[in-house]
PDB file of N, CA and C in Angstrom:
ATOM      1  N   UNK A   1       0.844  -1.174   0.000  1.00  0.00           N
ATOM      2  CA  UNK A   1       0.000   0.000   0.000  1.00  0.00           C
ATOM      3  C   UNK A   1       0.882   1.228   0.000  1.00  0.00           C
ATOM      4  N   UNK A   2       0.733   2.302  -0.903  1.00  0.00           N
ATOM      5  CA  UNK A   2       1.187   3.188  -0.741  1.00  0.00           C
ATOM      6  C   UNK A   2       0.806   4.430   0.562  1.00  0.00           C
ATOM      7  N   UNK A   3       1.768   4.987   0.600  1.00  0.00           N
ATOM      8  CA  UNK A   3       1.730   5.962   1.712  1.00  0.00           C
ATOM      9  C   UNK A   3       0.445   6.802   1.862  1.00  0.00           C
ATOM     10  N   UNK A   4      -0.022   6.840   0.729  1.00  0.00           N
ATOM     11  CA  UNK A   4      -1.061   7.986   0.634  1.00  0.00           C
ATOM     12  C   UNK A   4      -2.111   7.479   0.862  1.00  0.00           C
ATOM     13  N   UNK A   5      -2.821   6.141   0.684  1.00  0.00           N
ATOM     14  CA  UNK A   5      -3.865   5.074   0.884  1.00  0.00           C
ATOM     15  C   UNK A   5      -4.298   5.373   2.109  1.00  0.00           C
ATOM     16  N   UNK A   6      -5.964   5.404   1.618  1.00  0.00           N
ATOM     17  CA  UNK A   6      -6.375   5.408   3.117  1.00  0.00           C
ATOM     18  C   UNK A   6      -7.098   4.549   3.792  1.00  0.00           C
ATOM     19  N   UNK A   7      -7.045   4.138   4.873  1.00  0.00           N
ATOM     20  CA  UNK A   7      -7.644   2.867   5.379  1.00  0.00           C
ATOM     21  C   UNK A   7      -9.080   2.602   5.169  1.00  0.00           C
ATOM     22  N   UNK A   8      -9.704   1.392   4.970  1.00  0.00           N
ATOM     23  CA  UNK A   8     -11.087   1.161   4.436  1.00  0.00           C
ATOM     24  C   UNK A   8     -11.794   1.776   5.623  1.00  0.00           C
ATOM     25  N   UNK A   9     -13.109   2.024   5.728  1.00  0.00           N
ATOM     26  CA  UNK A   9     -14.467   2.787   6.976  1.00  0.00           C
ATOM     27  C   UNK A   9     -14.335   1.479   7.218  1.00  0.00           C
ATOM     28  N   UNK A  10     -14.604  -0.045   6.786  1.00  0.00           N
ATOM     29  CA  UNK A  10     -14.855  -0.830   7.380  1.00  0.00           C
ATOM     30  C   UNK A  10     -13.794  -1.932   7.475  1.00  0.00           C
ATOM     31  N   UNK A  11     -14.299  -3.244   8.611  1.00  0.00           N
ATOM     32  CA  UNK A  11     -13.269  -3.698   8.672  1.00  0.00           C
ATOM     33  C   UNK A  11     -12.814  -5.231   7.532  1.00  0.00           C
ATOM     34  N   UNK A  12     -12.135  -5.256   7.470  1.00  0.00           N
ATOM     35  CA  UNK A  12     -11.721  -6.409   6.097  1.00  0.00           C
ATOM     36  C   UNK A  12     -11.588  -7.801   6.597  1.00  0.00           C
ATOM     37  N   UNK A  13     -12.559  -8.485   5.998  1.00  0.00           N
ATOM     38  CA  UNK A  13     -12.660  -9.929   5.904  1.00  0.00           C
ATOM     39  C   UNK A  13     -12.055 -10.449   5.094  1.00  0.00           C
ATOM     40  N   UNK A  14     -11.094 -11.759   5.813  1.00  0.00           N
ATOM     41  CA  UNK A  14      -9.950 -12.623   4.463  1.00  0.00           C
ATOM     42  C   UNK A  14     -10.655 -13.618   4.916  1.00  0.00           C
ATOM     43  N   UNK A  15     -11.283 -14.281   3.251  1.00  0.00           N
ATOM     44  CA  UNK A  15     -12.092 -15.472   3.101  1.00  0.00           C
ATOM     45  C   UNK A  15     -11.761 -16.511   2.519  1.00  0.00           C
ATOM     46  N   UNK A  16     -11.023 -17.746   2.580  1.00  0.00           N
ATOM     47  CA  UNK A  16     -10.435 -18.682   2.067  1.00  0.00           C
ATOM     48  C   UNK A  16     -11.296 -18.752   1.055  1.00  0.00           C
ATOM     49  N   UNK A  17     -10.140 -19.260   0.004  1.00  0.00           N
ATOM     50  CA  UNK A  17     -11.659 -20.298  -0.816  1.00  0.00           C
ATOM     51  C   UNK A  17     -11.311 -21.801  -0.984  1.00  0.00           C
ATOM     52  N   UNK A  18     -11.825 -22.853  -2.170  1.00  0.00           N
ATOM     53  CA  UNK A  18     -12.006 -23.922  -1.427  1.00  0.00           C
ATOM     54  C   UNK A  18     -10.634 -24.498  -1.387  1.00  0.00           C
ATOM     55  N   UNK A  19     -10.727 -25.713  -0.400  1.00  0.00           N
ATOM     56  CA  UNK A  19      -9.732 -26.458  -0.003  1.00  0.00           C
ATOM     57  C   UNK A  19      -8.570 -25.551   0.794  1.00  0.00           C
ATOM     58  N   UNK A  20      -9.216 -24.482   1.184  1.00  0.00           N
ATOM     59  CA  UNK A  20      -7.944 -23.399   1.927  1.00  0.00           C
ATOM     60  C   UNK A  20      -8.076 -23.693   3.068  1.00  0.00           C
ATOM     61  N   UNK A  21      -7.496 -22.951   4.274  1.00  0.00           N
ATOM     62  CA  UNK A  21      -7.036 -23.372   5.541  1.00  0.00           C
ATOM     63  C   UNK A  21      -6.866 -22.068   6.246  1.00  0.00           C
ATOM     64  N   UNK A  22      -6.915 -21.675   7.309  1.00  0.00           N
ATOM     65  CA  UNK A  22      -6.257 -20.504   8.601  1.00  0.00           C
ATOM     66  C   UNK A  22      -5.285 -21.067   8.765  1.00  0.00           C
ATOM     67  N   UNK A  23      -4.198 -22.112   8.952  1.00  0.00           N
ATOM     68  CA  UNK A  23      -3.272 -22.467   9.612  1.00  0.00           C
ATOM     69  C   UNK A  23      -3.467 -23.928   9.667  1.00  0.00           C
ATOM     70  N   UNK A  24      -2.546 -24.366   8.701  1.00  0.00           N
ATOM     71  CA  UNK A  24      -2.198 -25.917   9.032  1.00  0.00           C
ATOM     72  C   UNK A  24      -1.162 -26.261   9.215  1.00  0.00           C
ATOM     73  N   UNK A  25      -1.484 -27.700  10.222  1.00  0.00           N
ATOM     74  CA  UNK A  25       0.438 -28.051  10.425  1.00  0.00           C
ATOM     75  C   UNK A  25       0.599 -29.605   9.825  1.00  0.00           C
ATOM     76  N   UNK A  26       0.970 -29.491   8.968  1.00  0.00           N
ATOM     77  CA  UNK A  26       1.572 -30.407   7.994  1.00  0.00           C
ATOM     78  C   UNK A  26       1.988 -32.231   9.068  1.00  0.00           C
ATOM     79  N   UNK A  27       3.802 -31.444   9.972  1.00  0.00           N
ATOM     80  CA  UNK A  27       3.932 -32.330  10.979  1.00  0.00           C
ATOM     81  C   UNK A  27       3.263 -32.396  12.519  1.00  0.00           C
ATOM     82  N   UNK A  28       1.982 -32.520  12.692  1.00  0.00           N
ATOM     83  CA  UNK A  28       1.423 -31.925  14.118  1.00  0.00           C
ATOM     84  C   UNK A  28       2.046 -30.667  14.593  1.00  0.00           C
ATOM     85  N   UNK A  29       2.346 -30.903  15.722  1.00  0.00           N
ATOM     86  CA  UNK A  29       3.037 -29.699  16.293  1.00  0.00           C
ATOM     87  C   UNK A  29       4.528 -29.585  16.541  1.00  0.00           C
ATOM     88  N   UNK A  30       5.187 -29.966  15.521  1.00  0.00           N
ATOM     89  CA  UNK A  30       6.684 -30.055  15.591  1.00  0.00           C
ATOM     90  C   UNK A  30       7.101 -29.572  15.064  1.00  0.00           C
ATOM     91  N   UNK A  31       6.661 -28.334  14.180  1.00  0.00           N
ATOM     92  CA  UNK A  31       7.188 -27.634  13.146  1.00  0.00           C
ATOM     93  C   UNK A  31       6.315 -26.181  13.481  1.00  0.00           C
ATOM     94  N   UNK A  32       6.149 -25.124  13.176  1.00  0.00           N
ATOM     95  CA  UNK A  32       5.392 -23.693  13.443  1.00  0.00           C
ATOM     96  C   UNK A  32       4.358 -24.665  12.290  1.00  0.00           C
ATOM     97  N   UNK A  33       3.183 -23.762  12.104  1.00  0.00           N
ATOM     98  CA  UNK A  33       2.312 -23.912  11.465  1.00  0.00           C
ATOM     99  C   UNK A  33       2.077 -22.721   9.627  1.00  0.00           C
ATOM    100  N   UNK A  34       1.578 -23.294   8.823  1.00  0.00           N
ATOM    101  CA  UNK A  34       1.411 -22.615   7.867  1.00  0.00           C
ATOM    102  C   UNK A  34       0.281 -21.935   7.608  1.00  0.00           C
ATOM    103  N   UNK A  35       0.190 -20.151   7.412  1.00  0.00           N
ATOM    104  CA  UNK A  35      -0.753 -19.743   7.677  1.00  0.00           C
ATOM    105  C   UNK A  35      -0.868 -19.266   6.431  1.00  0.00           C
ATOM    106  N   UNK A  36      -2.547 -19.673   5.866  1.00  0.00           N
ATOM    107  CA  UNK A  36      -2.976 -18.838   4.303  1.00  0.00           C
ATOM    108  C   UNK A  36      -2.581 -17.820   4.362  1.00  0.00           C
ATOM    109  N   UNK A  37      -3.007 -16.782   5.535  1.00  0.00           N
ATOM    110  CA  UNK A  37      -2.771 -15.135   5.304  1.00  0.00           C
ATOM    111  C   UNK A  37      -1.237 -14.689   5.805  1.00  0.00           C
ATOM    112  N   UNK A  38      -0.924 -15.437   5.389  1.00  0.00           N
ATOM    113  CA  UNK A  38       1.128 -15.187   5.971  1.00  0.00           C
ATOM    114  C   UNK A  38       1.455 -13.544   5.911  1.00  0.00           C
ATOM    115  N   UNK A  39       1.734 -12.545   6.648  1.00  0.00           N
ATOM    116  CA  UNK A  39       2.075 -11.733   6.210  1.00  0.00           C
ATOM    117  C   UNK A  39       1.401 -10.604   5.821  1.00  0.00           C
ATOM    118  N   UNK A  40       0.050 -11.169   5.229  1.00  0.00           N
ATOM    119  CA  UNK A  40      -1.257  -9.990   4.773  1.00  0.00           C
ATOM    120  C   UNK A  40      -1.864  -9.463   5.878  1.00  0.00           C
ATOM    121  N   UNK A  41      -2.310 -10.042   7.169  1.00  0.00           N
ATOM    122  CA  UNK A  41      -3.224  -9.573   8.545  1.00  0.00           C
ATOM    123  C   UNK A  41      -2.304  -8.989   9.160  1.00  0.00           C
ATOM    124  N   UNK A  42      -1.125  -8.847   8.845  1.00  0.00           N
ATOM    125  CA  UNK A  42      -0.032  -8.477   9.860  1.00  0.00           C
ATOM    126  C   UNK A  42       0.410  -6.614   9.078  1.00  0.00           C
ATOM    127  N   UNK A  43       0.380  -7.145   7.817  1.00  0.00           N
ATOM    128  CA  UNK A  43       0.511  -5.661   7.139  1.00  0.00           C
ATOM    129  C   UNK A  43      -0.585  -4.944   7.128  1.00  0.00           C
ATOM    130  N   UNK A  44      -1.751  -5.417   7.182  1.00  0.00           N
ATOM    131  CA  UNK A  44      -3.037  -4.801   7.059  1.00  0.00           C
ATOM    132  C   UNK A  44      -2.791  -4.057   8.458  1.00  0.00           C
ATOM    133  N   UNK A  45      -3.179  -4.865   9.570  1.00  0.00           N
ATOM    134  CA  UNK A  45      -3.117  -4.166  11.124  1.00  0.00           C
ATOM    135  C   UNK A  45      -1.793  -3.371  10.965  1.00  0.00           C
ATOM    136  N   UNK A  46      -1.129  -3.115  10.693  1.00  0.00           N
ATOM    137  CA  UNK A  46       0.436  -2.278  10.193  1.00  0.00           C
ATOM    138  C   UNK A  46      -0.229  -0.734  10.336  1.00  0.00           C
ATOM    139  N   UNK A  47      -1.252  -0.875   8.998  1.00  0.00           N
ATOM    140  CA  UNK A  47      -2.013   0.193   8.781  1.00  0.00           C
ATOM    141  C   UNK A  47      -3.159   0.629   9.422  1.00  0.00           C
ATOM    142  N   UNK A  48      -3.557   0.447  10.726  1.00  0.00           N
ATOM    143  CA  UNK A  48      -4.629   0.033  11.535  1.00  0.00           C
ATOM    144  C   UNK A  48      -5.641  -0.445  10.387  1.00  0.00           C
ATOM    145  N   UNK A  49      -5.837  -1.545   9.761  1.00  0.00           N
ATOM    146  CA  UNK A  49      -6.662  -1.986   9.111  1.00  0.00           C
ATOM    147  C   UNK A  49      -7.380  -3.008  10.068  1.00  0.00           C
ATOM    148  N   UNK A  50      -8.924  -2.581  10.712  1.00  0.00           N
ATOM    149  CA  UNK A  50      -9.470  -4.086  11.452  1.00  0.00           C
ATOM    150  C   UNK A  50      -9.179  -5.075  10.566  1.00  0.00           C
ATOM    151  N   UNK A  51      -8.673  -6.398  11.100  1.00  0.00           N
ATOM    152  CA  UNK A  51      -8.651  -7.499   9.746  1.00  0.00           C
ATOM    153  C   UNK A  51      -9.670  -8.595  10.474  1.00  0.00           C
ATOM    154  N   UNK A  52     -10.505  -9.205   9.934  1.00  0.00           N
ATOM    155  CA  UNK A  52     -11.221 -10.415  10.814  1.00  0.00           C
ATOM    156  C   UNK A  52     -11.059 -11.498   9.522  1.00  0.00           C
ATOM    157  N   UNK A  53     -10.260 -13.013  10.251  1.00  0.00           N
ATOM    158  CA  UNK A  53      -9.538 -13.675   9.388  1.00  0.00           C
ATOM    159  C   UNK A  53     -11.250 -15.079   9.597  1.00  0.00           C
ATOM    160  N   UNK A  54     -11.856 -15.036   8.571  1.00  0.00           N
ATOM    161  CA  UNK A  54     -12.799 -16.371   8.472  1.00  0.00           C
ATOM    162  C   UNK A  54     -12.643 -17.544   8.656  1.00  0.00           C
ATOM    163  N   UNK A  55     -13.318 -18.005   9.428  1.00  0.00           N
ATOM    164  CA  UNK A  55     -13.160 -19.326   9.396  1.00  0.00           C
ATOM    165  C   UNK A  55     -14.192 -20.545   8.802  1.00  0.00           C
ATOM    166  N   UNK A  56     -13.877 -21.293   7.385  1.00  0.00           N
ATOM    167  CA  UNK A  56     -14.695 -21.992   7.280  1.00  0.00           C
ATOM    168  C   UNK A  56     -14.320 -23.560   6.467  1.00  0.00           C
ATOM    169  N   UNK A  57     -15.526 -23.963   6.412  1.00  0.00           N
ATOM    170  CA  UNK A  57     -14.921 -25.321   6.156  1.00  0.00           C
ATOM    171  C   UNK A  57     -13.972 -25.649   4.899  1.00  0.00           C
ATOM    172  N   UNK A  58     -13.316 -26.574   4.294  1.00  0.00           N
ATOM    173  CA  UNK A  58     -12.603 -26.472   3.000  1.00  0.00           C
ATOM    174  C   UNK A  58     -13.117 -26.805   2.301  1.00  0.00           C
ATOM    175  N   UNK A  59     -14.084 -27.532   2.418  1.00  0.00           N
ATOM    176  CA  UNK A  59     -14.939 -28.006   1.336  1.00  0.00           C
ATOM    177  C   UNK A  59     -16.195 -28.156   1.616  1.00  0.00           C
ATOM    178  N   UNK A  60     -17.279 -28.267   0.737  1.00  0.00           N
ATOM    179  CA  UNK A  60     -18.474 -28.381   1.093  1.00  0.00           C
ATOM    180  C   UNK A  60     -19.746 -27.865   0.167  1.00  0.00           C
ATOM    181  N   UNK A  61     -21.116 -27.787   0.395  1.00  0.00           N
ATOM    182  CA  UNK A  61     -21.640 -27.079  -0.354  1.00  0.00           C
ATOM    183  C   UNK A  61     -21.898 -25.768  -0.702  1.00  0.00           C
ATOM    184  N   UNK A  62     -21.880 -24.878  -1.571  1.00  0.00           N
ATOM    185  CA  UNK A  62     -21.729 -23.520  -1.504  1.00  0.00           C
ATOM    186  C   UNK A  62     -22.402 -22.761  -0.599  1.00  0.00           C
ATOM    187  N   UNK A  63     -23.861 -23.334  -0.006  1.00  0.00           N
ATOM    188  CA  UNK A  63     -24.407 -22.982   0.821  1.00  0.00           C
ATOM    189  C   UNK A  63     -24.446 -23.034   2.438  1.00  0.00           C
ATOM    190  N   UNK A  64     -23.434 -24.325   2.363  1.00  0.00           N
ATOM    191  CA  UNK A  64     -22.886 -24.243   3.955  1.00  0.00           C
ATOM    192  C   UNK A  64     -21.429 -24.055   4.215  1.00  0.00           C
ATOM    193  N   UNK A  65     -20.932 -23.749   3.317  1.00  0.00           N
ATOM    194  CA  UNK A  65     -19.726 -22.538   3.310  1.00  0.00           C
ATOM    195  C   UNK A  65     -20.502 -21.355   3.860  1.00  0.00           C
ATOM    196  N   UNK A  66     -21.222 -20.880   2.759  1.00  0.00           N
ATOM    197  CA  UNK A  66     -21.819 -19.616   2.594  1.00  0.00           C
ATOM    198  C   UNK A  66     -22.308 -19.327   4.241  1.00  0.00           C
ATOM    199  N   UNK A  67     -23.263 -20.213   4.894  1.00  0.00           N
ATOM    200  CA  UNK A  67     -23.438 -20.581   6.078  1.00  0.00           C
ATOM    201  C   UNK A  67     -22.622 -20.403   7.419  1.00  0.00           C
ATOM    202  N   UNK A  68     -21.430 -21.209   7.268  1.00  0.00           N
ATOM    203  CA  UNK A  68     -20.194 -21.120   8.272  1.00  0.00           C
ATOM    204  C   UNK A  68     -19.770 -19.220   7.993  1.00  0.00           C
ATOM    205  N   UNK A  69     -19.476 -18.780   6.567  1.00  0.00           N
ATOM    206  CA  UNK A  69     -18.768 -17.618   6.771  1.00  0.00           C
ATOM    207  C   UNK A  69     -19.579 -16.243   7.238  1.00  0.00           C
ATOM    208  N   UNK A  70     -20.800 -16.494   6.993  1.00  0.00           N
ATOM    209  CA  UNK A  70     -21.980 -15.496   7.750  1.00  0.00           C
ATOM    210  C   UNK A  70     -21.591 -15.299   9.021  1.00  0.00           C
ATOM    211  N   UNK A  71     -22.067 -16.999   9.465  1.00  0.00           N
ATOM    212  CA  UNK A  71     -21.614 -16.859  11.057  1.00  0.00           C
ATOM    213  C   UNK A  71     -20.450 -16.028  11.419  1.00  0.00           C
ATOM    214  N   UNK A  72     -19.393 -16.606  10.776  1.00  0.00           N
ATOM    215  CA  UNK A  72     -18.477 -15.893  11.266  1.00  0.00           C
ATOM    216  C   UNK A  72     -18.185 -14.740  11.576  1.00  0.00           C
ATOM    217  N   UNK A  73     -18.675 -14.186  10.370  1.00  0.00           N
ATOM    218  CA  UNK A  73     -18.914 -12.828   9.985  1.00  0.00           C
ATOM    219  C   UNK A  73     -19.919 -11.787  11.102  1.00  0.00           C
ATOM    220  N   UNK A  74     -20.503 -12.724  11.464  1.00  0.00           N
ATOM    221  CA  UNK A  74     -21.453 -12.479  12.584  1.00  0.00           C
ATOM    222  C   UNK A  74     -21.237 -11.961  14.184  1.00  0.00           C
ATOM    223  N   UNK A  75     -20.336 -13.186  14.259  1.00  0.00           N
ATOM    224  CA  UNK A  75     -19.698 -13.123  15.562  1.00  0.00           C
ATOM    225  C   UNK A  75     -18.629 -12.632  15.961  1.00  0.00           C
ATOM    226  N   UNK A  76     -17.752 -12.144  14.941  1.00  0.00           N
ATOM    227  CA  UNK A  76     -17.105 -11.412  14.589  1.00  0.00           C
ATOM    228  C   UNK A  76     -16.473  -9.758  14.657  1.00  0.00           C
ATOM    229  N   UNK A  77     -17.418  -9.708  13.712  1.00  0.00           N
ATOM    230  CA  UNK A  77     -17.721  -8.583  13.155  1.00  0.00           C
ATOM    231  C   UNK A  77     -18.735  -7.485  14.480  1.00  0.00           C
ATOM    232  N   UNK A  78     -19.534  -8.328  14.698  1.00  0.00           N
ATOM    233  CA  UNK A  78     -20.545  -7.399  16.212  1.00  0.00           C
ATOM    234  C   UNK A  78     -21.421  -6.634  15.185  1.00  0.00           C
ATOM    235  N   UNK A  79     -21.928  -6.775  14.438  1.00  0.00           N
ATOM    236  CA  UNK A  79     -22.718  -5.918  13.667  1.00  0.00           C
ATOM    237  C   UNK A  79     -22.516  -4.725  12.610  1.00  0.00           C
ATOM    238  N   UNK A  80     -20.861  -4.641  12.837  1.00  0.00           N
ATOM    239  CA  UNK A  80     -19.980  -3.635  11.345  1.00  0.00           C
ATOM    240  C   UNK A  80     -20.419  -3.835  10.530  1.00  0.00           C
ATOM    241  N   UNK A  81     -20.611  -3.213   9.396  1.00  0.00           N
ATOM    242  CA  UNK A  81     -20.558  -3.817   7.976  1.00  0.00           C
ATOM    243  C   UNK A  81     -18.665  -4.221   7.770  1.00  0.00           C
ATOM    244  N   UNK A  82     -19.105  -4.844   6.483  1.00  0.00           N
ATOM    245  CA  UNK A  82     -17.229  -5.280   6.631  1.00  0.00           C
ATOM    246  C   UNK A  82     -16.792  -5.041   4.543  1.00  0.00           C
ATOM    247  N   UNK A  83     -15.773  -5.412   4.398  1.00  0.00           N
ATOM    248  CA  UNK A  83     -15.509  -5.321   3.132  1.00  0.00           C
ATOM    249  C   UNK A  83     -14.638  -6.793   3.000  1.00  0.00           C
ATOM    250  N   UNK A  84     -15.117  -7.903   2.666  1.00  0.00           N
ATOM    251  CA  UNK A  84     -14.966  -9.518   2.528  1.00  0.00           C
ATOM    252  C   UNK A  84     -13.798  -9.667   0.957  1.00  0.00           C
ATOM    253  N   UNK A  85     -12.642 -10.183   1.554  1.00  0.00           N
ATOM    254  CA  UNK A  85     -11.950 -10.158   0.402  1.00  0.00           C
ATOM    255  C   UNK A  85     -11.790 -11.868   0.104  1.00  0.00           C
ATOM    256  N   UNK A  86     -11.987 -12.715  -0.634  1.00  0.00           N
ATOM    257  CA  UNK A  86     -11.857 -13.860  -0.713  1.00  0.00           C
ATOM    258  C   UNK A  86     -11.580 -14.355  -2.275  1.00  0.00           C
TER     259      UNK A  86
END
């Protein structure tokens, strides 16, 4: 982001898509874990950007994806509107 950019009114939702993950660990817990948003939630909040990272299933039907990420979005969020990047 350039210097001049100004932070969104609302706060930003990172939405896997399918077969994605928040953080998986490959060897259990013997290794750190691999996170989809490596680097992006960390630069976003950099910029005070709220970031709210989704959580939903990897696979499934579009409608209970759609389902899980509402919720999320729900419980989340507290009633913000948000700007959902996925």
């Amino acid at each position: 982001m350039g210097e001049q950019t100004k932070a969104p009114r609302h706060p930003i939702v990172l939405a896997h898509g399918l077969l994605g993950f928040d953080e998986i660990h490959l060897l259990g817990e013997q290794l750190p874990g691999i996170q989809y948003w490596r680097g992006i939630t960390e630069a976003l909040a950099a910029r005070d950007i709220e970031v709210i990272t989704a959580t939903v299933p990897p696979s499934g039907s579009i409608e209970a994806r759609a389902e899980k990420l509402a919720g999320c979005i729900r419980r989340k969020a507290r009633g913000k509107s948000v700007n959902i990047i996925a």
